[in-house]
N, C-alpha and C. Protein backbone atom coordinates (compact mmCIF):
# COMPACT_ATOMS: atom_id res chain seq x y z
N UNK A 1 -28.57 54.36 -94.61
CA UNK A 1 -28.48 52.93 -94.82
C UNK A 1 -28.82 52.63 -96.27
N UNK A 2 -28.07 51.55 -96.50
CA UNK A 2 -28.21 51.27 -98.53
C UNK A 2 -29.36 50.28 -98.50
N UNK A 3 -30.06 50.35 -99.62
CA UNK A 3 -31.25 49.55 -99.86
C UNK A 3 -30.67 48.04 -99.39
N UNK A 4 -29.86 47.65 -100.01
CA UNK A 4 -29.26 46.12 -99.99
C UNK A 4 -29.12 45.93 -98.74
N UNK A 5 -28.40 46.82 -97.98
CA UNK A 5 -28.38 46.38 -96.14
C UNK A 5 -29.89 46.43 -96.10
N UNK A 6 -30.64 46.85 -96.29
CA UNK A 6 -31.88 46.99 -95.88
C UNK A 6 -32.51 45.38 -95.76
N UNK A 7 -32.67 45.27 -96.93
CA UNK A 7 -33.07 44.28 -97.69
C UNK A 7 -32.75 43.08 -96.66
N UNK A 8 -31.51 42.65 -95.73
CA UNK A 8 -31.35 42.09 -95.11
C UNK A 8 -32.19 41.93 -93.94
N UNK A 9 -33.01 42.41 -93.83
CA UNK A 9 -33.94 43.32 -92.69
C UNK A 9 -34.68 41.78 -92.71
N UNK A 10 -35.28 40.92 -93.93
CA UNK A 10 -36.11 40.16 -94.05
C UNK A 10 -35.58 38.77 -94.84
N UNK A 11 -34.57 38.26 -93.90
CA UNK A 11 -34.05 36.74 -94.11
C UNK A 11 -34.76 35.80 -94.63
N UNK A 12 -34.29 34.85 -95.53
CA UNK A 12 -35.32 33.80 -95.66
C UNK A 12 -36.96 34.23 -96.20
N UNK A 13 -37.07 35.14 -96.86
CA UNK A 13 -38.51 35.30 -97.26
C UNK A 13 -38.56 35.57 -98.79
N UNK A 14 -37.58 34.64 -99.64
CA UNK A 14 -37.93 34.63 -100.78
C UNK A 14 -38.81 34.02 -101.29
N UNK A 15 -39.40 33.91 -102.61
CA UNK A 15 -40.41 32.98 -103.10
C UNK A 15 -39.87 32.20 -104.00
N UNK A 16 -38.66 31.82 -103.92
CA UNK A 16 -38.33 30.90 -104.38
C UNK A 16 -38.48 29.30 -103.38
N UNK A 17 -38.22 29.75 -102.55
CA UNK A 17 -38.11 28.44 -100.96
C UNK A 17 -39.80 27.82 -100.26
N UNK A 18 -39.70 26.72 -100.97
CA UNK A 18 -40.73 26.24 -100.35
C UNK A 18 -40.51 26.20 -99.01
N UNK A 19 -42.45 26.40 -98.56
CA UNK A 19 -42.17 26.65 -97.23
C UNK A 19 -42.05 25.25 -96.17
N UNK A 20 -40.80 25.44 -95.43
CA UNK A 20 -40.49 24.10 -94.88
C UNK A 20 -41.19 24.37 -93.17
N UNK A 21 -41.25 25.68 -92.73
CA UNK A 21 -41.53 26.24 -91.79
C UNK A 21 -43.15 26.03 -91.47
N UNK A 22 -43.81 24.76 -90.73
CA UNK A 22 -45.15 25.30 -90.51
C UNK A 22 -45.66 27.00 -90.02
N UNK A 23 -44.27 28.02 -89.56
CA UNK A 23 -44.74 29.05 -88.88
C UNK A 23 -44.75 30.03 -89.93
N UNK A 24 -44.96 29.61 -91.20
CA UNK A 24 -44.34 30.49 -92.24
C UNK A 24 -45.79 30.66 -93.43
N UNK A 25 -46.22 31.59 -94.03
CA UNK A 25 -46.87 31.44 -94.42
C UNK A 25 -46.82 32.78 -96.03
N UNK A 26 -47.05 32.15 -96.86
CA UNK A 26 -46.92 32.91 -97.88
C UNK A 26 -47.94 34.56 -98.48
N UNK A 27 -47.49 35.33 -98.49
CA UNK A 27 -48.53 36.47 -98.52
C UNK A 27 -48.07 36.92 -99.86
N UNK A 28 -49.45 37.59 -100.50
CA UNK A 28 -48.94 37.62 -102.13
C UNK A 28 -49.43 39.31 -102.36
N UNK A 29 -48.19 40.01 -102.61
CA UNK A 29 -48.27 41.79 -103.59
C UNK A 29 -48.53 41.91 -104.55
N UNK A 30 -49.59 41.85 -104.54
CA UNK A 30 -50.04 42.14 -106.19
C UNK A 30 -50.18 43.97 -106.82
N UNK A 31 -49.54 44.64 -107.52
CA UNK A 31 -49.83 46.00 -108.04
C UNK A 31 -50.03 45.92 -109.26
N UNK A 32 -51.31 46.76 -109.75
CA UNK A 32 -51.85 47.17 -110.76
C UNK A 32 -52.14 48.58 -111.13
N UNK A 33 -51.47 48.82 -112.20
CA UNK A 33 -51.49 50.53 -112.72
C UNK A 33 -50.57 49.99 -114.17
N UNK A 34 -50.53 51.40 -114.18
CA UNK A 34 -50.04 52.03 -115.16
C UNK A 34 -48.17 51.10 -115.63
N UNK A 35 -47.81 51.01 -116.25
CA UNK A 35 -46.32 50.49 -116.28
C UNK A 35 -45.74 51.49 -115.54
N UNK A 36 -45.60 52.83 -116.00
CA UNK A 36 -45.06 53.75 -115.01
C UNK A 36 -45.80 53.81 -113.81
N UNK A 37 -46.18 53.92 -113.46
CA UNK A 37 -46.15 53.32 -111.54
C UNK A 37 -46.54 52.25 -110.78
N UNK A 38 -46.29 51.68 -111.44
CA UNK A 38 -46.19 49.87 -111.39
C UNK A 38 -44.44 49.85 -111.07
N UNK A 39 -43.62 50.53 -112.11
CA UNK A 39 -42.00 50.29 -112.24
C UNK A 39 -41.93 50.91 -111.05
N UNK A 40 -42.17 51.94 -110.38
CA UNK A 40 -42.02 53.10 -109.70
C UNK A 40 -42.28 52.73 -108.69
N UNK A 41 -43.48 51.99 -107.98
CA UNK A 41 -43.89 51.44 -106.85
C UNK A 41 -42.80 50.41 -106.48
N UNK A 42 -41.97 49.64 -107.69
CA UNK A 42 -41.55 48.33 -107.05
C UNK A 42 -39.90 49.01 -106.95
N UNK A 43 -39.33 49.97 -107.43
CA UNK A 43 -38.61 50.66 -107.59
C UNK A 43 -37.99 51.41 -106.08
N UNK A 44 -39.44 51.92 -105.48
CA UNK A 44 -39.76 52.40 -104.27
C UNK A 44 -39.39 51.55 -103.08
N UNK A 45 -40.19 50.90 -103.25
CA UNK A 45 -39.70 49.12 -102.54
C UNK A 45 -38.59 48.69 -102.30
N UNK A 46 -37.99 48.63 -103.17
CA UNK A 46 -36.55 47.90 -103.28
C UNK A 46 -35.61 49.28 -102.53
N UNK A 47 -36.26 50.48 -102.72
CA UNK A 47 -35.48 51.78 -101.81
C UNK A 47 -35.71 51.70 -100.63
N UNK A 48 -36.87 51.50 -100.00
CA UNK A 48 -36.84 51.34 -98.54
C UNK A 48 -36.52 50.15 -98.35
N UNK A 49 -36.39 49.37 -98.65
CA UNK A 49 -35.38 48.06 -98.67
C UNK A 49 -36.30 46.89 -97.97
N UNK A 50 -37.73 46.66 -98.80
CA UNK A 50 -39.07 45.71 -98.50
C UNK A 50 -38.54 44.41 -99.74
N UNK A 51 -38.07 44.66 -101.22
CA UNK A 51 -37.81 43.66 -102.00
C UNK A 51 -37.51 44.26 -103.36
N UNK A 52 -36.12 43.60 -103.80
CA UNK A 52 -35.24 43.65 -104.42
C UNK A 52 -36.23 43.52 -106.07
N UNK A 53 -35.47 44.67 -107.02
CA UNK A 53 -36.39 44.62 -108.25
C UNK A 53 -36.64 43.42 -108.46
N UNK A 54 -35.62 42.66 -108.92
CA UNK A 54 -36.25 40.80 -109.47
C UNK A 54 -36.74 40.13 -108.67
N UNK A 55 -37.02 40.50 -107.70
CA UNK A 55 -38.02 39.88 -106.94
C UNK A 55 -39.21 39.78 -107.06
N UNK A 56 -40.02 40.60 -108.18
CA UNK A 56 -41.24 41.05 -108.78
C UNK A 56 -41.31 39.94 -109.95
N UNK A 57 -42.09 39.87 -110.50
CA UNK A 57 -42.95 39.01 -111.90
C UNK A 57 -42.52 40.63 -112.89
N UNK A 58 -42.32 39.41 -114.08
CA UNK A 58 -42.16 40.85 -115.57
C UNK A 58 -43.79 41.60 -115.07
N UNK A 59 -43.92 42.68 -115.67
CA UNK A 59 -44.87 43.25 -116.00
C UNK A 59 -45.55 42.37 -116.77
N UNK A 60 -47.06 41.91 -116.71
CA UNK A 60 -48.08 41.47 -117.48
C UNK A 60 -49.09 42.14 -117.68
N UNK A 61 -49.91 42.14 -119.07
CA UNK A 61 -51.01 42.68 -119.06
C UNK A 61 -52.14 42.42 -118.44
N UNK A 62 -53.46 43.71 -118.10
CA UNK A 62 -54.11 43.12 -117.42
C UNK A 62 -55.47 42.73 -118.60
N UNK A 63 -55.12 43.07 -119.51
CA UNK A 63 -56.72 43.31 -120.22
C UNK A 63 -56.71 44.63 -120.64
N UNK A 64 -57.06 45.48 -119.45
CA UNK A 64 -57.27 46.83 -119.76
C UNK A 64 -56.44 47.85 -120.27
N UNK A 65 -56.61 48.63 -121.50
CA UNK A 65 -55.45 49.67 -121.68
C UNK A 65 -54.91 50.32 -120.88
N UNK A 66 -53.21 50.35 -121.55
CA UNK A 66 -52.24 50.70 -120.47
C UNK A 66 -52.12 50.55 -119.22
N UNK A 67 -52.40 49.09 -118.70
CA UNK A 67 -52.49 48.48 -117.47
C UNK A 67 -51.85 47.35 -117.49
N UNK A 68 -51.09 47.57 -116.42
CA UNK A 68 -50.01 46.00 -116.26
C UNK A 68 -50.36 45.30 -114.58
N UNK A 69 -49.87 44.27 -114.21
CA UNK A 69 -49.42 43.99 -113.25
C UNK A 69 -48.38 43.45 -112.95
N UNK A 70 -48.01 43.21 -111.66
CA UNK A 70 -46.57 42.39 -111.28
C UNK A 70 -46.94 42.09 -109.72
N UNK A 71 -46.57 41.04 -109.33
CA UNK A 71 -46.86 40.23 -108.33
C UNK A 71 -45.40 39.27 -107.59
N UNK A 72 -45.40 40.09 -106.36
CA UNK A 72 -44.52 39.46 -105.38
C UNK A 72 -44.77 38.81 -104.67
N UNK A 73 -44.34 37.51 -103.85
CA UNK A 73 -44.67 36.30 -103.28
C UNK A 73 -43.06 36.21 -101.90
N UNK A 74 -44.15 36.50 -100.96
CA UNK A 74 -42.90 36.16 -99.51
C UNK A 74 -43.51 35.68 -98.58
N UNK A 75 -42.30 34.59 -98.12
CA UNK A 75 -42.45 34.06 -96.55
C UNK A 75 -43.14 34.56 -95.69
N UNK A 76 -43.91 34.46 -94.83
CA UNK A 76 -44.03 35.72 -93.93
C UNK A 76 -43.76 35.00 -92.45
N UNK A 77 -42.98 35.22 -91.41
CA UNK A 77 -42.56 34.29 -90.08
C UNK A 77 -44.03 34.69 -89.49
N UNK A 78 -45.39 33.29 -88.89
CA UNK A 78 -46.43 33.81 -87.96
C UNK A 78 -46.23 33.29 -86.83
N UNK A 79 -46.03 34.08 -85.88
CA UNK A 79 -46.39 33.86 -84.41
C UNK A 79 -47.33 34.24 -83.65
């Protein structure tokens, strides 16, 4: 199966869409490392087909040398 079919797996859970859904609730991915496995983790992601590269924040610094983060934001359906 291709990442992109995958990806379909999880309708409606971008972070672009305010949430109109009281059953819906926003959960936030935050990863911190290295740029190289920071790229690599979200890289990974988008392979098992959890969320599409631009679906991530650019890389930001954290402060600390050679440390970035990037932070994903999705719907999540609660029942």
């Amino acid at each position: 199966m291709m990442a992109q079919s995958k990806l379909e797996q999880y309708p409606n859970e971008d972070s672009t869409t305010p949430t109109r859904n009281p059953h819906r609730e926003p959960v936030k991915h935050l990863l911190i490392g290295s740029p190289k496995a920071v790229t690599r983790t979200i890289h990974r992601l988008q392979v098992i087909g959890y969320a599409s590269v631009g679906d991530w924040s650019p890389l930001l610094p954290t402060g600390n040398p050679d440390e970035v983060m990037s932070i994903l934001i999705r719907q999540i359906l609660m029942q």
